[in-house]
N, C-alpha and C. Protein backbone atom coordinates (compact mmCIF):
# COMPACT_ATOMS: atom_id res chain seq x y z
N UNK A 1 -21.25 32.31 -23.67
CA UNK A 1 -20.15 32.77 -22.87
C UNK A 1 -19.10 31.66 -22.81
N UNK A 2 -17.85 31.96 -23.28
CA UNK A 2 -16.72 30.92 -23.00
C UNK A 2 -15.66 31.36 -21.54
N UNK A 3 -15.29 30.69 -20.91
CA UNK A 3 -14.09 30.84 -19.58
C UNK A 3 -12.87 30.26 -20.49
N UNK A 4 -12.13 30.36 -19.80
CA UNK A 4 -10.74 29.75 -20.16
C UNK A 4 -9.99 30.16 -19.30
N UNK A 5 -9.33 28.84 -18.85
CA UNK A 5 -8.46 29.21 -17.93
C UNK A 5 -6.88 28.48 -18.11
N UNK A 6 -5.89 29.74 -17.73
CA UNK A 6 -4.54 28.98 -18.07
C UNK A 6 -3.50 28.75 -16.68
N UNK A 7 -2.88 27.49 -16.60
CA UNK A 7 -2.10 27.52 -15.43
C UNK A 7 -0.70 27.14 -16.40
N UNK A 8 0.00 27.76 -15.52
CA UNK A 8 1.58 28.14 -16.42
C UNK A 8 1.77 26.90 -15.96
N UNK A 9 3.00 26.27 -17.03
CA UNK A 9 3.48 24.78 -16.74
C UNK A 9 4.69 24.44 -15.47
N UNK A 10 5.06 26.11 -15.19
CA UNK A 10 5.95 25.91 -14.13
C UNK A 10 5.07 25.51 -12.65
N UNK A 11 4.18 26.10 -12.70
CA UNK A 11 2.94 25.98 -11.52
C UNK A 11 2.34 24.40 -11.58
N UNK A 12 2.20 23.61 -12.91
CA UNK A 12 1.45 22.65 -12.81
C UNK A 12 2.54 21.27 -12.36
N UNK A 13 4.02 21.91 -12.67
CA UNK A 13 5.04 20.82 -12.53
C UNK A 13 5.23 21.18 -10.78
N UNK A 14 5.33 22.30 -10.24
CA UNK A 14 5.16 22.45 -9.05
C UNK A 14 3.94 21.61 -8.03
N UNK A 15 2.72 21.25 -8.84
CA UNK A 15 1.94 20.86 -8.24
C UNK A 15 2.09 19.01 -8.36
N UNK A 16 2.39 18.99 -9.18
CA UNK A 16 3.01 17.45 -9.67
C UNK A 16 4.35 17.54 -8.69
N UNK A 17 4.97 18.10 -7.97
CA UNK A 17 6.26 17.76 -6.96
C UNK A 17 5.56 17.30 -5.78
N UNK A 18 4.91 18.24 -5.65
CA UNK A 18 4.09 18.19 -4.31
C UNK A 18 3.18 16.97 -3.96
N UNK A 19 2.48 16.49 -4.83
CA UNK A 19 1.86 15.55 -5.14
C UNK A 19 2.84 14.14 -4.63
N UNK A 20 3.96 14.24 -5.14
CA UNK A 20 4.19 12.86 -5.51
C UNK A 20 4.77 12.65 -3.42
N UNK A 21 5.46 14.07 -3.19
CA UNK A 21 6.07 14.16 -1.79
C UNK A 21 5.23 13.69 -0.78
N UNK A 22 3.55 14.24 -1.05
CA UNK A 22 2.68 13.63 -0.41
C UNK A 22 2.48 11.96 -0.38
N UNK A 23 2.31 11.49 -1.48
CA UNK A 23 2.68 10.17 -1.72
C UNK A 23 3.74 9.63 -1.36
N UNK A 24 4.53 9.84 -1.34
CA UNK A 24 6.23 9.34 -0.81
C UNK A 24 5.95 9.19 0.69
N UNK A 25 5.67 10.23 1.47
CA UNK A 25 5.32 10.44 2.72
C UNK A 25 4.72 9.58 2.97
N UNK A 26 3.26 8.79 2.05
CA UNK A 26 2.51 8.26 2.83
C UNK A 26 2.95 6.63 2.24
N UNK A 27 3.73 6.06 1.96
CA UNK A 27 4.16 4.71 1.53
C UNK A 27 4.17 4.31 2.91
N UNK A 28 4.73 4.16 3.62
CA UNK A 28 4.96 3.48 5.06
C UNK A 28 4.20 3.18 5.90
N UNK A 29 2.80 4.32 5.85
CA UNK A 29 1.67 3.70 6.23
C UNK A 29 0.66 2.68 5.24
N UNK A 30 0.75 3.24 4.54
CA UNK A 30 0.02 2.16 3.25
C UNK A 30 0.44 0.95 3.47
N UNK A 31 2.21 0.83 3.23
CA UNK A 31 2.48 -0.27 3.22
C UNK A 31 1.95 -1.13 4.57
N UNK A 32 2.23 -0.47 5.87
CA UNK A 32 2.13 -1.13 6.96
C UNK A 32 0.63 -1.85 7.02
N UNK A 33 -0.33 -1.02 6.30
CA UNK A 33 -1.78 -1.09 6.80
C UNK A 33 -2.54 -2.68 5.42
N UNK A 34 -1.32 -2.39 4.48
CA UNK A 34 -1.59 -3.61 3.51
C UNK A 34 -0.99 -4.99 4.71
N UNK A 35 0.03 -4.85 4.79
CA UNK A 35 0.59 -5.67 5.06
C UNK A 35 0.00 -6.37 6.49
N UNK A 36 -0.73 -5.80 7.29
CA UNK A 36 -2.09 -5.90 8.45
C UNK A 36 -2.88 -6.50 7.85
N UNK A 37 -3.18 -6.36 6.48
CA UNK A 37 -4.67 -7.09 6.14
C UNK A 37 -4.72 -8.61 5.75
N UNK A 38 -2.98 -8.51 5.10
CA UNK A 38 -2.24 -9.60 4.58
C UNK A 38 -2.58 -10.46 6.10
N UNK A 39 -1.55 -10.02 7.28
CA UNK A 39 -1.46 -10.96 8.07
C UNK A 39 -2.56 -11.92 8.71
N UNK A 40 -3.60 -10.41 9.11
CA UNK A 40 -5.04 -11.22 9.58
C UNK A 40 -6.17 -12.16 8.35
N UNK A 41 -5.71 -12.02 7.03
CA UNK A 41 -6.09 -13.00 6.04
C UNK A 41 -5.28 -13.91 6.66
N UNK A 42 -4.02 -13.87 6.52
CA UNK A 42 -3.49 -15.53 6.92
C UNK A 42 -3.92 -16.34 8.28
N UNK A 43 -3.98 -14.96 9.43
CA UNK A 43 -4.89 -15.89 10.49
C UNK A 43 -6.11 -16.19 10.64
N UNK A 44 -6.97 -15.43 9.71
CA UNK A 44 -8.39 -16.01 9.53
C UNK A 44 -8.17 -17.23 8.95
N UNK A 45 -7.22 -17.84 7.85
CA UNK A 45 -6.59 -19.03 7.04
C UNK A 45 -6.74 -20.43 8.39
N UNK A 46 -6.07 -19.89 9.75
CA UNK A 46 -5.98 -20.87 10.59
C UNK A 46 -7.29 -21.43 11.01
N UNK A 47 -8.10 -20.82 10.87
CA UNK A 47 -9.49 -21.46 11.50
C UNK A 47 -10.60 -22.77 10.60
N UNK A 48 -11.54 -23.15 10.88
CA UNK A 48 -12.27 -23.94 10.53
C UNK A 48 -12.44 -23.69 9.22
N UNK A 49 -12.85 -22.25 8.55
CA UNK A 49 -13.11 -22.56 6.83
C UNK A 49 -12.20 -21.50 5.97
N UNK A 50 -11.52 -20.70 7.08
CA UNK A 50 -10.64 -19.86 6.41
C UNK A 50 -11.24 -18.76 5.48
N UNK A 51 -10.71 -17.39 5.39
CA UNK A 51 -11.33 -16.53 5.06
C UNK A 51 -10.41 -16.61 3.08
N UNK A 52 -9.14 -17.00 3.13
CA UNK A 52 -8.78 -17.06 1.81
C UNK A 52 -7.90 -17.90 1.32
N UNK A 53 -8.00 -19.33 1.82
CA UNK A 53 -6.79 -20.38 1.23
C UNK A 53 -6.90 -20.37 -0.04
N UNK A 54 -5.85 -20.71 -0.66
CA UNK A 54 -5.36 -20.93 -1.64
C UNK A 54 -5.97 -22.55 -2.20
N UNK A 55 -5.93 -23.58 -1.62
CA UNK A 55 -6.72 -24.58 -1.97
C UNK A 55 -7.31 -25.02 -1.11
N UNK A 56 -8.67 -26.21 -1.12
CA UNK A 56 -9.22 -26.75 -0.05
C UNK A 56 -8.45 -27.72 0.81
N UNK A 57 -8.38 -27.15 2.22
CA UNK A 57 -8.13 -28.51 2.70
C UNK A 57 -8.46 -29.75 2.96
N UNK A 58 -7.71 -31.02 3.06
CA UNK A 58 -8.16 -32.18 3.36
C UNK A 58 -8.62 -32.46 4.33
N UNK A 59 -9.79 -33.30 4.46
CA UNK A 59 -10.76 -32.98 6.06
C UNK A 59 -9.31 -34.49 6.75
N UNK A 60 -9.62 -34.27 8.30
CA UNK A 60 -9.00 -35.16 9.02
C UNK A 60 -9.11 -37.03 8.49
N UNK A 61 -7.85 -37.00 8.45
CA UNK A 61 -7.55 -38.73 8.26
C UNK A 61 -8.20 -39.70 9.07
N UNK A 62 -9.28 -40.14 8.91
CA UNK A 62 -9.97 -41.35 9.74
C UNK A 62 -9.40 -42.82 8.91
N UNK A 63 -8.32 -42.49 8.35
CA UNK A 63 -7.71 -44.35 7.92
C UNK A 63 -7.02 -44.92 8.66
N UNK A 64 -6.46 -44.41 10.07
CA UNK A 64 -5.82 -45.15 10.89
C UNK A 64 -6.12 -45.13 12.63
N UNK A 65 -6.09 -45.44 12.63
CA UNK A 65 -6.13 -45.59 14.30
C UNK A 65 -6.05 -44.38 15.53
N UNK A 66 -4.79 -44.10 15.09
CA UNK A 66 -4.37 -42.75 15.33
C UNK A 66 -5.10 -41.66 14.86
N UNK A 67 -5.34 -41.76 13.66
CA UNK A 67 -6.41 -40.34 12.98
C UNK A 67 -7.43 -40.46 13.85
N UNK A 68 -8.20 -41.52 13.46
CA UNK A 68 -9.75 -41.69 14.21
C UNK A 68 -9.55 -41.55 15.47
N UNK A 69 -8.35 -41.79 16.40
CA UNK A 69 -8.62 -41.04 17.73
C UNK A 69 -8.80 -39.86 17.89
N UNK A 70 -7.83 -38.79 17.17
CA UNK A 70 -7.93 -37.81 17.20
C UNK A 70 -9.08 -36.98 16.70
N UNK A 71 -9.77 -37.56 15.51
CA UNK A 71 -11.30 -37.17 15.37
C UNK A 71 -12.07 -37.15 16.61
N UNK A 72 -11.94 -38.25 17.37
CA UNK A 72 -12.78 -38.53 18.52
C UNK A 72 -11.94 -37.86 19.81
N UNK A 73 -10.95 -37.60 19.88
CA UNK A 73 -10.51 -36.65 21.15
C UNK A 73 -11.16 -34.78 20.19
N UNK A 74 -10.76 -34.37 19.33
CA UNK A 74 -11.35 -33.06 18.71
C UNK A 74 -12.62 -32.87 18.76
N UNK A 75 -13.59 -34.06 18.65
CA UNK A 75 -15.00 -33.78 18.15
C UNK A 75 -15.25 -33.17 17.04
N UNK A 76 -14.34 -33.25 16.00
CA UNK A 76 -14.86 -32.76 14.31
C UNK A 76 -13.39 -33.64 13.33
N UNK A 77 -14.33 -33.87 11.71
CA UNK A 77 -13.36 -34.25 11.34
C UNK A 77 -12.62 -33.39 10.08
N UNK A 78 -13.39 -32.59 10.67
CA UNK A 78 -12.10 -30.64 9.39
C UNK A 78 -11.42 -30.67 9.64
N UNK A 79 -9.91 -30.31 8.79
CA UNK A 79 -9.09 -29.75 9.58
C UNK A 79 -9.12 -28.06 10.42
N UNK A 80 -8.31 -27.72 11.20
CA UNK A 80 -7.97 -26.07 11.96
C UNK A 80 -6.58 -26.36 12.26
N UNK A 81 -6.10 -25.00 12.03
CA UNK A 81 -4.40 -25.04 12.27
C UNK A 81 -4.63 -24.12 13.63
N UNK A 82 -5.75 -23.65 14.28
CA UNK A 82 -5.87 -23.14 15.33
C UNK A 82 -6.66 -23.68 16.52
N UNK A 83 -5.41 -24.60 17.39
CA UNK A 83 -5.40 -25.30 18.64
C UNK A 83 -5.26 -24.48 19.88
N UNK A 84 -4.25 -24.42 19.48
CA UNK A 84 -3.44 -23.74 21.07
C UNK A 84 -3.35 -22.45 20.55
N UNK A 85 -3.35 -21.58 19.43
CA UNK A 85 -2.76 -20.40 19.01
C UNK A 85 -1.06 -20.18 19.05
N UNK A 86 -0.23 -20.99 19.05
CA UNK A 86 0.72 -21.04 18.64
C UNK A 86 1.36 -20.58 17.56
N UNK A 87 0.56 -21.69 16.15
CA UNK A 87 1.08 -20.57 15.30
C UNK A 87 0.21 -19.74 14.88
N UNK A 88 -0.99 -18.80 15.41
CA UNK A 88 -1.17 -17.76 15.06
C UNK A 88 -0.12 -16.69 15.49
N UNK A 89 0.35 -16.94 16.56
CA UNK A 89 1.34 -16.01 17.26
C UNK A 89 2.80 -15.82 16.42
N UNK A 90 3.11 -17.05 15.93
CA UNK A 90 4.02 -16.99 15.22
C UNK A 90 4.54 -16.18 14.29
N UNK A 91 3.31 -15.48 13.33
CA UNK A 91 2.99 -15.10 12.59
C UNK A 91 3.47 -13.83 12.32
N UNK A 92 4.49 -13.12 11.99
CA UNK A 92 5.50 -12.11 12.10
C UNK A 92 4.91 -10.67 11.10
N UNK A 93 4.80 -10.16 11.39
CA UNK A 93 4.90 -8.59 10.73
C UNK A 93 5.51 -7.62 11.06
N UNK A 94 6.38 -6.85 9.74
CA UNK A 94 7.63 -6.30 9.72
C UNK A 94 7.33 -4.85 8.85
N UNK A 95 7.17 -3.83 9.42
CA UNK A 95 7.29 -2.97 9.20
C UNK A 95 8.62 -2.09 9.14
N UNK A 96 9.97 -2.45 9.26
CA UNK A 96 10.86 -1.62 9.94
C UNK A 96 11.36 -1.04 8.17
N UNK A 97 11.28 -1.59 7.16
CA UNK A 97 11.59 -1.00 5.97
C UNK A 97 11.20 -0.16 5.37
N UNK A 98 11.59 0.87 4.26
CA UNK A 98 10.92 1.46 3.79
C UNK A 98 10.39 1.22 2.34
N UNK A 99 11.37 0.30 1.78
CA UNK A 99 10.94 -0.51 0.88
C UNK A 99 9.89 -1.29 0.98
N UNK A 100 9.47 -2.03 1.94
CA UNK A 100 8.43 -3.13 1.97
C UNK A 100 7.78 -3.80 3.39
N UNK A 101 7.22 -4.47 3.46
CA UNK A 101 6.89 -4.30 4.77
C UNK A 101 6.54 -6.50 4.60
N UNK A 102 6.77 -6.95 5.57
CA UNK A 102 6.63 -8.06 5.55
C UNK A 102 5.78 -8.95 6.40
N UNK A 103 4.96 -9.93 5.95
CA UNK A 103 4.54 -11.08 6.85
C UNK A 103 5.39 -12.61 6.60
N UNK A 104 5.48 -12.85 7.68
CA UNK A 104 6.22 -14.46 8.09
C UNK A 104 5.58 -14.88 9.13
N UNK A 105 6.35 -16.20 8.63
CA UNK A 105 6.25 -17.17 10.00
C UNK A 105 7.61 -18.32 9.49
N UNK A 106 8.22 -18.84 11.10
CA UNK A 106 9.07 -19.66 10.61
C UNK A 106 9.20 -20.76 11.71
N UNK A 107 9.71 -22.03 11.33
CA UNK A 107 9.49 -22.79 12.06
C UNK A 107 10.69 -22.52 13.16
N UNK A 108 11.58 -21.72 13.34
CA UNK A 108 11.84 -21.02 15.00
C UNK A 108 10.64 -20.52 15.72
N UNK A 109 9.96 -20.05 14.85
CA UNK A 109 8.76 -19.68 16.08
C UNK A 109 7.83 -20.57 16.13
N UNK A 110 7.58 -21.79 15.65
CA UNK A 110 6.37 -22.90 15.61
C UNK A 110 6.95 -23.26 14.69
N UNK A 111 7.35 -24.74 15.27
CA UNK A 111 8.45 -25.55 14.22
C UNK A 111 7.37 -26.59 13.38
N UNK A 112 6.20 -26.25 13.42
CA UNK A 112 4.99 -27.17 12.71
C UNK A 112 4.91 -26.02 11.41
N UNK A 113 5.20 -24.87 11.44
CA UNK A 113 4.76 -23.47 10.23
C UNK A 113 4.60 -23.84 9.25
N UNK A 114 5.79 -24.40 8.83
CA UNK A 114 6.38 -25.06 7.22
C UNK A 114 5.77 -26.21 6.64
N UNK A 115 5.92 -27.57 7.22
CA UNK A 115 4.68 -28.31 7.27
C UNK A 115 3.49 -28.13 6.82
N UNK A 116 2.88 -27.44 7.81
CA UNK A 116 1.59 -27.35 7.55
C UNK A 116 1.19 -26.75 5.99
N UNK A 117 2.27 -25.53 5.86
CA UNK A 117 2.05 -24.95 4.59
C UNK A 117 2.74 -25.56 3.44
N UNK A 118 3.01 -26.36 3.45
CA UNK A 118 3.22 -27.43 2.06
C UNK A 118 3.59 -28.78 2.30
N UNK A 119 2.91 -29.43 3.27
CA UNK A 119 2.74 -30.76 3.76
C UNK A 119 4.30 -31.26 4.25
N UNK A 120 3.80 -32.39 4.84
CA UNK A 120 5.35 -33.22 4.81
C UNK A 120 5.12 -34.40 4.96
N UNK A 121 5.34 -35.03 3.82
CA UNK A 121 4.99 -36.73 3.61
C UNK A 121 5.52 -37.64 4.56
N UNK A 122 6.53 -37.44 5.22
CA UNK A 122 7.43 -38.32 5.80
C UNK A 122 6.01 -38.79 7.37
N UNK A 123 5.77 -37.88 7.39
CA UNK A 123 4.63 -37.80 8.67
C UNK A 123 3.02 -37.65 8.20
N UNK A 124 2.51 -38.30 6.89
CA UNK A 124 1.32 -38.37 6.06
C UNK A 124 0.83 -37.08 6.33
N UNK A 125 1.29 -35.95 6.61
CA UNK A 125 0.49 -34.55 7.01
C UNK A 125 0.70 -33.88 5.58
N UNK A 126 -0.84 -33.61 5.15
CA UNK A 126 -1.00 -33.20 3.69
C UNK A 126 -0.87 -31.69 3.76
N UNK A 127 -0.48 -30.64 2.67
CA UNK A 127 -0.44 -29.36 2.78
C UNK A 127 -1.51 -28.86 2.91
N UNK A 128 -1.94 -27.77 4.09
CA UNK A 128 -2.75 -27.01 3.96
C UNK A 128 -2.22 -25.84 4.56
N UNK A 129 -1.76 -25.20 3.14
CA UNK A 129 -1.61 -24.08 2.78
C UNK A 129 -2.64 -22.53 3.72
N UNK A 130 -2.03 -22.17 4.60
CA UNK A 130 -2.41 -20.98 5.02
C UNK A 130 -2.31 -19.31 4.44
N UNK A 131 -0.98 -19.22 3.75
CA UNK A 131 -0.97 -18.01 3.17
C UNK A 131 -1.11 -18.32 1.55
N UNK A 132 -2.13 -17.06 1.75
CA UNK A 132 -2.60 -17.19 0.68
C UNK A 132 -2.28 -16.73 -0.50
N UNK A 133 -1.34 -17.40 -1.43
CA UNK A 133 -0.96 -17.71 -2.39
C UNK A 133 -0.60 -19.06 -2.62
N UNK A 134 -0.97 -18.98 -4.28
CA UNK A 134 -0.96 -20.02 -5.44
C UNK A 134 0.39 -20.94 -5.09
N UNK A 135 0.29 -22.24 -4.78
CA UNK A 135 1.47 -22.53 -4.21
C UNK A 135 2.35 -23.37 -5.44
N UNK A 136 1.84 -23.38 -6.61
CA UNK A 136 2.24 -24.01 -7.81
C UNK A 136 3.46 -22.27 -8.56
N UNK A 137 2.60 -21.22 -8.51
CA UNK A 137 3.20 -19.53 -9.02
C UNK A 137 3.48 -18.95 -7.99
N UNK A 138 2.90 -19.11 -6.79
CA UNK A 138 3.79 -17.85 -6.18
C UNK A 138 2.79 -16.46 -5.37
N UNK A 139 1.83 -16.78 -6.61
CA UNK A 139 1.09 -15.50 -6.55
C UNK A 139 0.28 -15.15 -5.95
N UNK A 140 -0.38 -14.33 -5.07
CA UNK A 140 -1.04 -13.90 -4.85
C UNK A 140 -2.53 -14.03 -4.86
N UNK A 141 -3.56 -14.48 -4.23
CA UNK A 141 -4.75 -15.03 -4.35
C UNK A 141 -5.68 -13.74 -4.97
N UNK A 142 -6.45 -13.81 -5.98
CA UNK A 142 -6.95 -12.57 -6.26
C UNK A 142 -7.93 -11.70 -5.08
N UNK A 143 -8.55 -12.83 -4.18
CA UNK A 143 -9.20 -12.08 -2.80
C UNK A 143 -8.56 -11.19 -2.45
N UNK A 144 -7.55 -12.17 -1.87
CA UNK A 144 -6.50 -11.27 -1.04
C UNK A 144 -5.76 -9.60 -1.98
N UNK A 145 -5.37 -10.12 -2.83
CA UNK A 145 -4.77 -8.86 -3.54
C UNK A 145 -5.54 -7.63 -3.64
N UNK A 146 -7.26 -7.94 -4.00
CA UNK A 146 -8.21 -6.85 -4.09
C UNK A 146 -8.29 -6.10 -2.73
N UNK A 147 -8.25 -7.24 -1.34
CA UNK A 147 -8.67 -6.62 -0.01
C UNK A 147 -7.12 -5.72 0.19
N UNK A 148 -6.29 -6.00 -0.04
CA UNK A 148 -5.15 -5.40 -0.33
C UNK A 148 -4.81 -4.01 -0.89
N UNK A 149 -5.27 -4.18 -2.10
CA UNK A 149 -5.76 -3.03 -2.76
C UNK A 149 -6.74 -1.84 -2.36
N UNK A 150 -7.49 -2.13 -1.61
CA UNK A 150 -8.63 -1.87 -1.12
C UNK A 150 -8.12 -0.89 0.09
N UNK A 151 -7.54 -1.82 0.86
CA UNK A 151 -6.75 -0.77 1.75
C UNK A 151 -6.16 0.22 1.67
N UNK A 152 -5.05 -0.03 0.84
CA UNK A 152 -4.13 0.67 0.31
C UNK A 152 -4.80 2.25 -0.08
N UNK A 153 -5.43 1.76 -0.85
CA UNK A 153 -6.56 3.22 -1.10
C UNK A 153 -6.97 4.04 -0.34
N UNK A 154 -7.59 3.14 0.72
CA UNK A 154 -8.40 4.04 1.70
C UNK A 154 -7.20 4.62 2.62
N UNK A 155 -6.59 3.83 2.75
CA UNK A 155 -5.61 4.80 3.70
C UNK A 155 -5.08 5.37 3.09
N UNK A 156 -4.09 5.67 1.78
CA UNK A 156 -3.77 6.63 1.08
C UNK A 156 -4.85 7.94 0.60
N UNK A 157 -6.41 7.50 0.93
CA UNK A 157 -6.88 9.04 0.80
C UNK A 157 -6.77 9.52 2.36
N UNK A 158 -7.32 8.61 3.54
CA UNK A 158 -7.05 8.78 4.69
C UNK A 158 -5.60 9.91 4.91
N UNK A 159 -4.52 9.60 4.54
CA UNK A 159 -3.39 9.73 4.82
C UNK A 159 -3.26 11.53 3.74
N UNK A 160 -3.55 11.44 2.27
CA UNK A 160 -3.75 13.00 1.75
C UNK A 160 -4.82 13.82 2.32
N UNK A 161 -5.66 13.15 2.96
CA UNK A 161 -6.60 14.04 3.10
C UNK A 161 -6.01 14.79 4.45
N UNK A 162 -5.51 13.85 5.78
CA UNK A 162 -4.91 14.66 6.72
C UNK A 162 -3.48 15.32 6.88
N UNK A 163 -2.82 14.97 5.69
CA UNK A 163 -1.57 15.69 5.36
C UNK A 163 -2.14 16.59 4.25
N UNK A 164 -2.71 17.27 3.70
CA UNK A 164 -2.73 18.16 2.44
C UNK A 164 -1.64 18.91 2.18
């Protein structure tokens, strides 16, 4: 026994409109819900071992006087960019586009931000890089991009499945 079945090409380009409208529709949450995963990667970044830096950081400076106090006022000699939570707070996410959706931080909101994320010699404070990307390219840490990805997905079936 053979079936065969035919769908006219006007019907299948109709279903390909629909398709993509659904998709169009759902960019803004996708984007927003990537761009959430982005941010809390960068604040997991602030803590003791960080969930995705880009390189290792340098443990605390015990060569001077000053360092070694501060080892001994902290009680550890890792670094953490999370003291006071300052600049976790800092830490900006921007949904208002429809093009793209953004994470920042700038040193108006925690004038240490910049610093920290690509050192500043003048004050022996070495970079440790919180967002996570390659700070030589630019790019994107492959963790991060997959958990990224990852999202993106699930909420885009999330998102067709309750819009059909």
């Amino acid at each position: 026994m053979i079936i065969e079945a035919y769908i006219d090409e006007s019907e299948l380009a109709r279903c390909e409109i629909e398709i993509a409208e659904q998709i169009r529709a759902a960019v803004p949450v996708v984007q927003a819900a990537m761009a959430e995963m982005y941010r809390d990667i960068v604040i997991g970044n602030l803590g003791p071992s960080g969930v995705d830096r880009p390189i290792t950081w340098e443990p605390l400076s015990n060569r001077s006087a000053v360092g070694r106090a501060y080892i001994k006022q902290v009680g550890r000699s890792y670094a953490t960019l999370y003291e006071t939570g300052k600049l976790a707070s800092a830490i900006r996410m921007d949904n208002s586009s429809v093009e793209q959706s953004t994470v920042s931080v700038s040193d108006e909101d925690c004038e240490y931000s910049v610093k920290h994320q690509y050192g500043f010699p003048p004050q022996n404070l070495p970079a440790r890089p919180y967002f996570p990307f390659d700070p030589q390219t630019g790019e994107t840490t492959p963790y991060t991009l997959d958990a990224m990805r990852q999202v993106a997905e699930e909420t885009l079936a999330k998102e067709l499945e309750a819009n059909p």
